[in-house]
PDB file of N, CA and C in Angstrom:
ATOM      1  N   UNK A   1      12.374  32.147  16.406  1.00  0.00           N
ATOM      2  CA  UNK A   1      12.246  33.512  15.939  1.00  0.00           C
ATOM      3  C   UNK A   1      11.831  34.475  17.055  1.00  0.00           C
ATOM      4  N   UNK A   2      11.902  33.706  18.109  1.00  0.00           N
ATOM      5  CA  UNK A   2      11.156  34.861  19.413  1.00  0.00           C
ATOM      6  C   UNK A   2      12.230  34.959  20.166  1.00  0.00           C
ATOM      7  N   UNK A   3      13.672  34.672  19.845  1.00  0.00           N
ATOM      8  CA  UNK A   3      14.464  34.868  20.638  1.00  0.00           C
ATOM      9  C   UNK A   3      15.000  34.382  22.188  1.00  0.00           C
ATOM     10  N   UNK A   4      14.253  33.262  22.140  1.00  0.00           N
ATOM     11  CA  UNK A   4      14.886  32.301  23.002  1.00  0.00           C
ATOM     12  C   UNK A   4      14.527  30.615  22.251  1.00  0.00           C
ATOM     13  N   UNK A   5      14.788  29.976  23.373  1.00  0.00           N
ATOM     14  CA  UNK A   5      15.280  28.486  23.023  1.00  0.00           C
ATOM     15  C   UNK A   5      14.429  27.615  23.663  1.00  0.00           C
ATOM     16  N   UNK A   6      12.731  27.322  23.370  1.00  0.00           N
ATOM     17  CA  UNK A   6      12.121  26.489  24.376  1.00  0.00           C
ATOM     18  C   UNK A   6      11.049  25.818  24.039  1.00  0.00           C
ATOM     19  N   UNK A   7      10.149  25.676  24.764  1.00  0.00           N
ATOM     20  CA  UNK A   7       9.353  24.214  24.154  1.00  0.00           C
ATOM     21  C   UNK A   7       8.500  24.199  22.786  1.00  0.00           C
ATOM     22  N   UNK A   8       8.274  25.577  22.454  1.00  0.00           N
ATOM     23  CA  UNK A   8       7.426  26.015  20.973  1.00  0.00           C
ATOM     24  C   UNK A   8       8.810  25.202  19.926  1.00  0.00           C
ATOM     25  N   UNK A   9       9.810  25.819  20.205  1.00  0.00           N
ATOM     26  CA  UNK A   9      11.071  25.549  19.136  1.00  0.00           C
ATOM     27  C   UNK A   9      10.740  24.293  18.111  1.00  0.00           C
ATOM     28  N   UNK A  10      10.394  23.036  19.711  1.00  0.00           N
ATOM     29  CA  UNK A  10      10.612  21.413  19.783  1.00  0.00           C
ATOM     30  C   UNK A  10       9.316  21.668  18.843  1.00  0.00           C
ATOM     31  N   UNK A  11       8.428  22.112  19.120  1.00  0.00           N
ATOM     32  CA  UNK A  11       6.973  21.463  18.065  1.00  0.00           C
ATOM     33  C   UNK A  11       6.996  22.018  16.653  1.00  0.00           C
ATOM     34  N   UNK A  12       7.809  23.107  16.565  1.00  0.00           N
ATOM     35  CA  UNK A  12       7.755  23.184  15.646  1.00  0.00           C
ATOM     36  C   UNK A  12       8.933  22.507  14.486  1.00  0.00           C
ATOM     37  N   UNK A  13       9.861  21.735  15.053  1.00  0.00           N
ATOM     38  CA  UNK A  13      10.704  20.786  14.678  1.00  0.00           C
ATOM     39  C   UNK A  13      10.095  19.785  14.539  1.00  0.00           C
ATOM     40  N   UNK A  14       8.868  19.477  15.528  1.00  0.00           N
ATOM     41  CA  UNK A  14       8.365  18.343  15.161  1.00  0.00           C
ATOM     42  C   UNK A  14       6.991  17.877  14.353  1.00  0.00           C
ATOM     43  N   UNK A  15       7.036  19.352  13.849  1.00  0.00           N
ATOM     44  CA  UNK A  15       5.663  19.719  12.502  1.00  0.00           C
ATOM     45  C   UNK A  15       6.913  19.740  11.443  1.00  0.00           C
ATOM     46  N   UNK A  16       7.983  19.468  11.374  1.00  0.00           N
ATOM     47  CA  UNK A  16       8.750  19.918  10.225  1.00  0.00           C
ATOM     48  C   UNK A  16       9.621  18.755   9.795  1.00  0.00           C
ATOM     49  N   UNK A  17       9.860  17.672  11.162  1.00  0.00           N
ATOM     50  CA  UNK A  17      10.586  16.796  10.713  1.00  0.00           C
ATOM     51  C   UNK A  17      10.340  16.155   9.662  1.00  0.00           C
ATOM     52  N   UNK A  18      11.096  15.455   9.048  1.00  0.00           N
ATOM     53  CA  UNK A  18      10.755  14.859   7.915  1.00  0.00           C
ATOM     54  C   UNK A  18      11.323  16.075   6.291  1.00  0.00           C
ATOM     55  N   UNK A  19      11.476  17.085   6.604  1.00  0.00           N
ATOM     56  CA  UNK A  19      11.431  17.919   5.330  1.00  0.00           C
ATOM     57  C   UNK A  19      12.944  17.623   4.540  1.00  0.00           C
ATOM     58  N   UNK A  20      12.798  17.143   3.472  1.00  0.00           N
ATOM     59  CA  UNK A  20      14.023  16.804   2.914  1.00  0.00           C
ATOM     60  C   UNK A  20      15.015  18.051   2.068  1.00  0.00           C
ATOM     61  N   UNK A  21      14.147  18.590   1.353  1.00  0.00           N
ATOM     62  CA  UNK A  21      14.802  19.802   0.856  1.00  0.00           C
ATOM     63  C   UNK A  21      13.827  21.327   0.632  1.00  0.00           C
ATOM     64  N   UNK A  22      14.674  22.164   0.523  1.00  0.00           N
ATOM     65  CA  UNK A  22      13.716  23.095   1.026  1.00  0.00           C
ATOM     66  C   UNK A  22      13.618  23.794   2.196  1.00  0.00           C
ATOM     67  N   UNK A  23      13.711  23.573   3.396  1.00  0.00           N
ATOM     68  CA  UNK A  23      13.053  23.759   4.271  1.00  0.00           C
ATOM     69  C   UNK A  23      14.028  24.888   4.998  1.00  0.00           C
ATOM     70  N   UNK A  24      12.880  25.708   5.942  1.00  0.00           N
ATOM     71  CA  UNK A  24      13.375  27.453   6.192  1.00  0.00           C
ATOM     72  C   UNK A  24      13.851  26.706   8.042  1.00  0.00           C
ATOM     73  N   UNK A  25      14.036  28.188   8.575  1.00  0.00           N
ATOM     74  CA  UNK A  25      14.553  28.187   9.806  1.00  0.00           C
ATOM     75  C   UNK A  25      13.210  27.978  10.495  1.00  0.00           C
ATOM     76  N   UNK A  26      11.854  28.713  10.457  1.00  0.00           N
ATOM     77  CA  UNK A  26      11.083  28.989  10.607  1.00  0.00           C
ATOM     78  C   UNK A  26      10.213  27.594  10.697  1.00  0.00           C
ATOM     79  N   UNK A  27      10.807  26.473   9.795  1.00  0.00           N
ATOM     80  CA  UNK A  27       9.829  25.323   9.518  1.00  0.00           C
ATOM     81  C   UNK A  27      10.663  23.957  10.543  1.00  0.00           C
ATOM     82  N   UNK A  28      11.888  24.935  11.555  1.00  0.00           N
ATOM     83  CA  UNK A  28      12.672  23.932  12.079  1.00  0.00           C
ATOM     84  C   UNK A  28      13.598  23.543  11.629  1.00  0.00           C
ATOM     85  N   UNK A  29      14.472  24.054  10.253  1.00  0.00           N
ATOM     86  CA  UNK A  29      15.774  23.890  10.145  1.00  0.00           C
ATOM     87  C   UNK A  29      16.892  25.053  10.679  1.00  0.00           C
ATOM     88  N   UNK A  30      17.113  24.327  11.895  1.00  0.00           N
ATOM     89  CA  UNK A  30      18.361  25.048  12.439  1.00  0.00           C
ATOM     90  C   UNK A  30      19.655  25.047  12.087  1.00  0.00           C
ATOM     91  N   UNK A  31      20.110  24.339  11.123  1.00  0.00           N
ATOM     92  CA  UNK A  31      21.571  24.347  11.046  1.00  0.00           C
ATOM     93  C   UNK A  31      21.794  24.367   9.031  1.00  0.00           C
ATOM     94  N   UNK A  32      20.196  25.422   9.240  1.00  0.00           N
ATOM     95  CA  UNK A  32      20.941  25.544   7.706  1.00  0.00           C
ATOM     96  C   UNK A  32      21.027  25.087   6.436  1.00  0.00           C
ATOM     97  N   UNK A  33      20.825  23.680   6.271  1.00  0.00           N
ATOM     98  CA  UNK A  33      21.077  22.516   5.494  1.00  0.00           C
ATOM     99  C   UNK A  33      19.951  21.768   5.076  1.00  0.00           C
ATOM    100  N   UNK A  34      18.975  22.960   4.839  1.00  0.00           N
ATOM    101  CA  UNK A  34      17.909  22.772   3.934  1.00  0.00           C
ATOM    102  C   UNK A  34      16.310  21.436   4.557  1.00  0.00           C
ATOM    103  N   UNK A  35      17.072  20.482   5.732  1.00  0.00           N
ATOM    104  CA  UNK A  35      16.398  19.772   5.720  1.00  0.00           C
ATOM    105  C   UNK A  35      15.995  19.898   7.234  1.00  0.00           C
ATOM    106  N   UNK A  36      14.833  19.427   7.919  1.00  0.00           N
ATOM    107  CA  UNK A  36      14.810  19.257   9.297  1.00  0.00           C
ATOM    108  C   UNK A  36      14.853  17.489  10.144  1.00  0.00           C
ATOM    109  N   UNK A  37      15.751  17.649  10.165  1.00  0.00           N
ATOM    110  CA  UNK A  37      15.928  16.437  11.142  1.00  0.00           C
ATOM    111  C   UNK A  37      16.618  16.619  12.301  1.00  0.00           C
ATOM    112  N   UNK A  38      17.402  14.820  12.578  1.00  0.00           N
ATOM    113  CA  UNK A  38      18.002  14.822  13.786  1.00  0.00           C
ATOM    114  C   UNK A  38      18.662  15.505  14.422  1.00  0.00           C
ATOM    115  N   UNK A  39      19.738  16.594  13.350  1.00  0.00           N
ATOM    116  CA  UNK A  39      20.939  17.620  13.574  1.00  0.00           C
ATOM    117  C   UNK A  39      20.059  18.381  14.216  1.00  0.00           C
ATOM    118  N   UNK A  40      18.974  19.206  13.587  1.00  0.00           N
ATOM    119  CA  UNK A  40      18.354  20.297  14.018  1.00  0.00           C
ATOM    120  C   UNK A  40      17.689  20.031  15.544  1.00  0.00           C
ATOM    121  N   UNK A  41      17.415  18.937  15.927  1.00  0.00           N
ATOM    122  CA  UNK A  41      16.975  18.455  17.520  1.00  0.00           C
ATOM    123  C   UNK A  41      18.072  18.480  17.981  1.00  0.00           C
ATOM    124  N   UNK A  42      19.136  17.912  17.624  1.00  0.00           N
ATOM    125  CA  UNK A  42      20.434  18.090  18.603  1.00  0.00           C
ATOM    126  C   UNK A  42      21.043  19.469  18.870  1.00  0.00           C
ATOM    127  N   UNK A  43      21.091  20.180  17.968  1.00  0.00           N
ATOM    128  CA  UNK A  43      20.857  21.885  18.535  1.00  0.00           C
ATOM    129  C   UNK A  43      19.637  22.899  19.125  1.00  0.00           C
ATOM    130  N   UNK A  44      18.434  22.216  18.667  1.00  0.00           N
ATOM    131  CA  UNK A  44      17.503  22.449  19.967  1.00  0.00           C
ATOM    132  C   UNK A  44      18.051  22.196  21.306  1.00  0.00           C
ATOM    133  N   UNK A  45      18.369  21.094  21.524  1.00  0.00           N
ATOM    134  CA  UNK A  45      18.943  20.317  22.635  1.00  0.00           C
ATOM    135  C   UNK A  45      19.971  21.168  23.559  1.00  0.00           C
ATOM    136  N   UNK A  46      20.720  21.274  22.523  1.00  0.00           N
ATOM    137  CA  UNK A  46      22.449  21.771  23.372  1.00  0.00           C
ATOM    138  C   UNK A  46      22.055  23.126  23.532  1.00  0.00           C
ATOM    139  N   UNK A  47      20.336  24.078  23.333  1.00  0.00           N
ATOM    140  CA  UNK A  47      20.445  25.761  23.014  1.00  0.00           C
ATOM    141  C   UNK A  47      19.398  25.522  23.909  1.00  0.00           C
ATOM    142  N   UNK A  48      18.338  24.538  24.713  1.00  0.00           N
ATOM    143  CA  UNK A  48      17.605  24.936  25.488  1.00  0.00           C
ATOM    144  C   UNK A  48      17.713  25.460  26.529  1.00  0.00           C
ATOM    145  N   UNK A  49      16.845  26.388  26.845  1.00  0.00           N
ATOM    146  CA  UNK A  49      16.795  27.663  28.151  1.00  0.00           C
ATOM    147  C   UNK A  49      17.372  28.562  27.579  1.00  0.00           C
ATOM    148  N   UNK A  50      18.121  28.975  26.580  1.00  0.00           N
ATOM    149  CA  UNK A  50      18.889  29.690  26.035  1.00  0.00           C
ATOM    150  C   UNK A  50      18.054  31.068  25.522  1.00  0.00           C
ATOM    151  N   UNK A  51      18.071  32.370  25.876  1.00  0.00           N
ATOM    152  CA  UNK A  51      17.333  33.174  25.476  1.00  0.00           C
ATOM    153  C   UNK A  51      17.788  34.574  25.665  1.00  0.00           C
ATOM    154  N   UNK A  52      17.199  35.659  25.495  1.00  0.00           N
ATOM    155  CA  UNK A  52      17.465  37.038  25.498  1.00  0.00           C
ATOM    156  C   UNK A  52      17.269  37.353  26.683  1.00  0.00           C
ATOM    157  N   UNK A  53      16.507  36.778  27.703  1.00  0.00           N
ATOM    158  CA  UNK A  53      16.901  37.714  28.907  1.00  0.00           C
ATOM    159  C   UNK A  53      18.192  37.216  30.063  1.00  0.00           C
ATOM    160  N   UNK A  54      18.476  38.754  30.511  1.00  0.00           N
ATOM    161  CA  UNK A  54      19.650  38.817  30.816  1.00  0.00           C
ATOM    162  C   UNK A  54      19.816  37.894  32.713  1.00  0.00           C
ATOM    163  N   UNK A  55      18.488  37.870  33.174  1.00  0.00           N
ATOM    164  CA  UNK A  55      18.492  37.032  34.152  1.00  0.00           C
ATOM    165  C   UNK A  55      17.999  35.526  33.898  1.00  0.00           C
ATOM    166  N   UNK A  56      18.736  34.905  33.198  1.00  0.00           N
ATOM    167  CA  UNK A  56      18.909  33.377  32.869  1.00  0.00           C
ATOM    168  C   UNK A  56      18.707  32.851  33.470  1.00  0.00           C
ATOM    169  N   UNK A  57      18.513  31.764  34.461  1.00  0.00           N
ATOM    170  CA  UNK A  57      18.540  30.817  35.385  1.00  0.00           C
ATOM    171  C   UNK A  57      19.778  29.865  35.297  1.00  0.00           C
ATOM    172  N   UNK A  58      19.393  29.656  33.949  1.00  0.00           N
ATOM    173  CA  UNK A  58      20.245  28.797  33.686  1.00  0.00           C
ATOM    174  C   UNK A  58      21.619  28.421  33.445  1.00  0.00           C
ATOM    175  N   UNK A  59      22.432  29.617  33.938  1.00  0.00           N
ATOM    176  CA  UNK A  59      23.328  29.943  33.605  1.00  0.00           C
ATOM    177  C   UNK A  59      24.024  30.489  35.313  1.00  0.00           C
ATOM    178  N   UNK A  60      23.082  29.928  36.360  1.00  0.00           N
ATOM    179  CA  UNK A  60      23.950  30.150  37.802  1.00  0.00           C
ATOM    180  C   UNK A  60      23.914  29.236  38.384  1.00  0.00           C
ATOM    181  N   UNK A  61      25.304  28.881  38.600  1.00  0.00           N
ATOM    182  CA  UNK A  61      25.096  27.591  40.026  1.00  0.00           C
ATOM    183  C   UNK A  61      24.518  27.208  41.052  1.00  0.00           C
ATOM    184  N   UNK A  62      23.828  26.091  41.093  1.00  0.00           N
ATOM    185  CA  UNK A  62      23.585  25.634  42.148  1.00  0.00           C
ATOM    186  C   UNK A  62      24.673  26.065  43.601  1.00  0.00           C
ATOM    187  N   UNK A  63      23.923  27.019  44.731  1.00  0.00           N
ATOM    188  CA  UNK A  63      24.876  26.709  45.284  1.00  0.00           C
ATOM    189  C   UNK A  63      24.602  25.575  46.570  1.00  0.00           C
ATOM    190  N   UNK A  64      23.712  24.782  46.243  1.00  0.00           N
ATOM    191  CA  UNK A  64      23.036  23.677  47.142  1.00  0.00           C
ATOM    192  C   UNK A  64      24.462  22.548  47.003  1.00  0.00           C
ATOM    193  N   UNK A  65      24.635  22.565  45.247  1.00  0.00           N
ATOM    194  CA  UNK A  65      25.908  21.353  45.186  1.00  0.00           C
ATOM    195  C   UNK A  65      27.489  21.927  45.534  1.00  0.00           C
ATOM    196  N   UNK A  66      27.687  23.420  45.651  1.00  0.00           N
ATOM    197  CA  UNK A  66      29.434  23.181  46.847  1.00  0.00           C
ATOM    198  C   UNK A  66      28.533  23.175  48.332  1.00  0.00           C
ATOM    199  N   UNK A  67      27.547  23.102  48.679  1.00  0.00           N
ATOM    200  CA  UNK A  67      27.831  22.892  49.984  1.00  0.00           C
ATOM    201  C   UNK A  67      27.690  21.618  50.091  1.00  0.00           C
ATOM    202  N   UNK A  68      27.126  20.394  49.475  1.00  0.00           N
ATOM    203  CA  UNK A  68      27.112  18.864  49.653  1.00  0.00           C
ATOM    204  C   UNK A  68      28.494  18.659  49.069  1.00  0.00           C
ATOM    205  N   UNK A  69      29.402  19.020  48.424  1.00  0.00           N
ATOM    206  CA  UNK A  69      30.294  19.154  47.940  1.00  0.00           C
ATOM    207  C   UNK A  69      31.731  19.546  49.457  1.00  0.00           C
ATOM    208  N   UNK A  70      31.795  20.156  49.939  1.00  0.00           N
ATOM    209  CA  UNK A  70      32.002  20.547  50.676  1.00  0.00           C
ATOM    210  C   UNK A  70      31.321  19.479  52.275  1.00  0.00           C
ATOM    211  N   UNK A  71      30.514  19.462  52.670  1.00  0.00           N
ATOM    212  CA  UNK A  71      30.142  18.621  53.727  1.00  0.00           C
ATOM    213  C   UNK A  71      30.800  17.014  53.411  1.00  0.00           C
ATOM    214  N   UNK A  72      30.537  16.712  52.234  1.00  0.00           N
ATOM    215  CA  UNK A  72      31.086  15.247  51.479  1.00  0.00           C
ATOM    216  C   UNK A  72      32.855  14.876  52.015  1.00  0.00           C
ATOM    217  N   UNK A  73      33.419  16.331  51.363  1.00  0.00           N
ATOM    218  CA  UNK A  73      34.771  16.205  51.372  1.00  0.00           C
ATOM    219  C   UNK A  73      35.254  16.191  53.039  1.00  0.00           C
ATOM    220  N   UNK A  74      34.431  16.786  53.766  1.00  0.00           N
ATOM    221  CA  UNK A  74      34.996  16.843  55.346  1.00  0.00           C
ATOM    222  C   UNK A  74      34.904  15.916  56.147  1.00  0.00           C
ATOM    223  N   UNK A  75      33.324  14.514  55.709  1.00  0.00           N
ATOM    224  CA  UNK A  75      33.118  13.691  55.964  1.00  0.00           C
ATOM    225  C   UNK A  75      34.417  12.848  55.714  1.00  0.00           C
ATOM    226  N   UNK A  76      34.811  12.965  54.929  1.00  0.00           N
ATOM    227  CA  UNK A  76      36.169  11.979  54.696  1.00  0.00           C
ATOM    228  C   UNK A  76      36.788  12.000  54.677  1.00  0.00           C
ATOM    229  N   UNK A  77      37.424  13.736  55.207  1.00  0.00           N
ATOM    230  CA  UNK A  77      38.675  13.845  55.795  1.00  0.00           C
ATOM    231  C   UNK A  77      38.190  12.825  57.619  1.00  0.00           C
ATOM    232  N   UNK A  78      37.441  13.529  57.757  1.00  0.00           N
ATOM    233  CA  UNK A  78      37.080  13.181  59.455  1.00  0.00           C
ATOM    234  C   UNK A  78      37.171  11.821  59.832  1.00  0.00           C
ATOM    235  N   UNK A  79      36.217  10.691  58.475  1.00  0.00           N
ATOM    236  CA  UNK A  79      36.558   9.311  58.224  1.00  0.00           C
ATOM    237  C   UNK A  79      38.087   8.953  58.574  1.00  0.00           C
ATOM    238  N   UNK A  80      38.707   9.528  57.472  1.00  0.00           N
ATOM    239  CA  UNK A  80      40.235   9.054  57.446  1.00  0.00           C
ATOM    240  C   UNK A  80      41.227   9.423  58.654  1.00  0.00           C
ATOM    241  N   UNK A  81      40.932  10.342  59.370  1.00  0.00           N
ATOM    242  CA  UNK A  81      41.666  10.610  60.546  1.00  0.00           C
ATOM    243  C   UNK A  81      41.287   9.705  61.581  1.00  0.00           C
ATOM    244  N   UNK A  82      40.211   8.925  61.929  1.00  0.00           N
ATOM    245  CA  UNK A  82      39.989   8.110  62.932  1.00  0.00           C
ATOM    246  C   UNK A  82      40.273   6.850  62.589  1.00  0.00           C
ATOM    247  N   UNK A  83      40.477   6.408  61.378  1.00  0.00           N
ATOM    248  CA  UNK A  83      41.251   5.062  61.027  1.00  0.00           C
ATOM    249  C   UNK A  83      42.325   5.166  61.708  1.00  0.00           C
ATOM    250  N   UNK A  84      43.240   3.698  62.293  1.00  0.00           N
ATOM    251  CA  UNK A  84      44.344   3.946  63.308  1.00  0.00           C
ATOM    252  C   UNK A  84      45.435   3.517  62.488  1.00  0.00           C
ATOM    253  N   UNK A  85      46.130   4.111  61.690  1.00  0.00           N
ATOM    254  CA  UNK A  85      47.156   3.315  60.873  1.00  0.00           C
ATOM    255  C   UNK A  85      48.234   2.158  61.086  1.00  0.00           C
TER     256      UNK A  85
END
């Protein structure tokens, strides 16, 4: 209810698990269906970091992995050219 996706979410899913029928958004049912369980952790899951502000983190690439990405691929061009066919 605070508009992002993070570790309060999880406790309060996990003050709620167990609720069979009944149960609000507020008490940790995320998907609606009255109850809080496993479903509702698996969309915690797939929505964490997920939030209202517009500078996310989580949502920009690493650019540490194209440059190992890049150094990797040249290594083995360079490999393969000194093999003597």
């Amino acid at each position: 209810e605070d508009g992002d996706v993070d570790g309060n979410d999880v406790d309060i899913w996990q003050v709620g698990f167990g609720s069979s029928q009944g149960a609000t958004h507020a008490a940790g049912d995320v998907d609606a269906d009255a109850d809080v369980d496993g479903s509702d952790f698996l969309v915690w899951q797939r929505q964490f970091g997920a939030g209202t502000n517009s500078l996310d983190s989580s949502a920009v690439p690493e650019p540490a992995s194209l440059v190992l990405l890049v150094t990797i691929t040249l290594l083995a061009l360079a490999r393969c050219r000194r093999r003597p066919h």
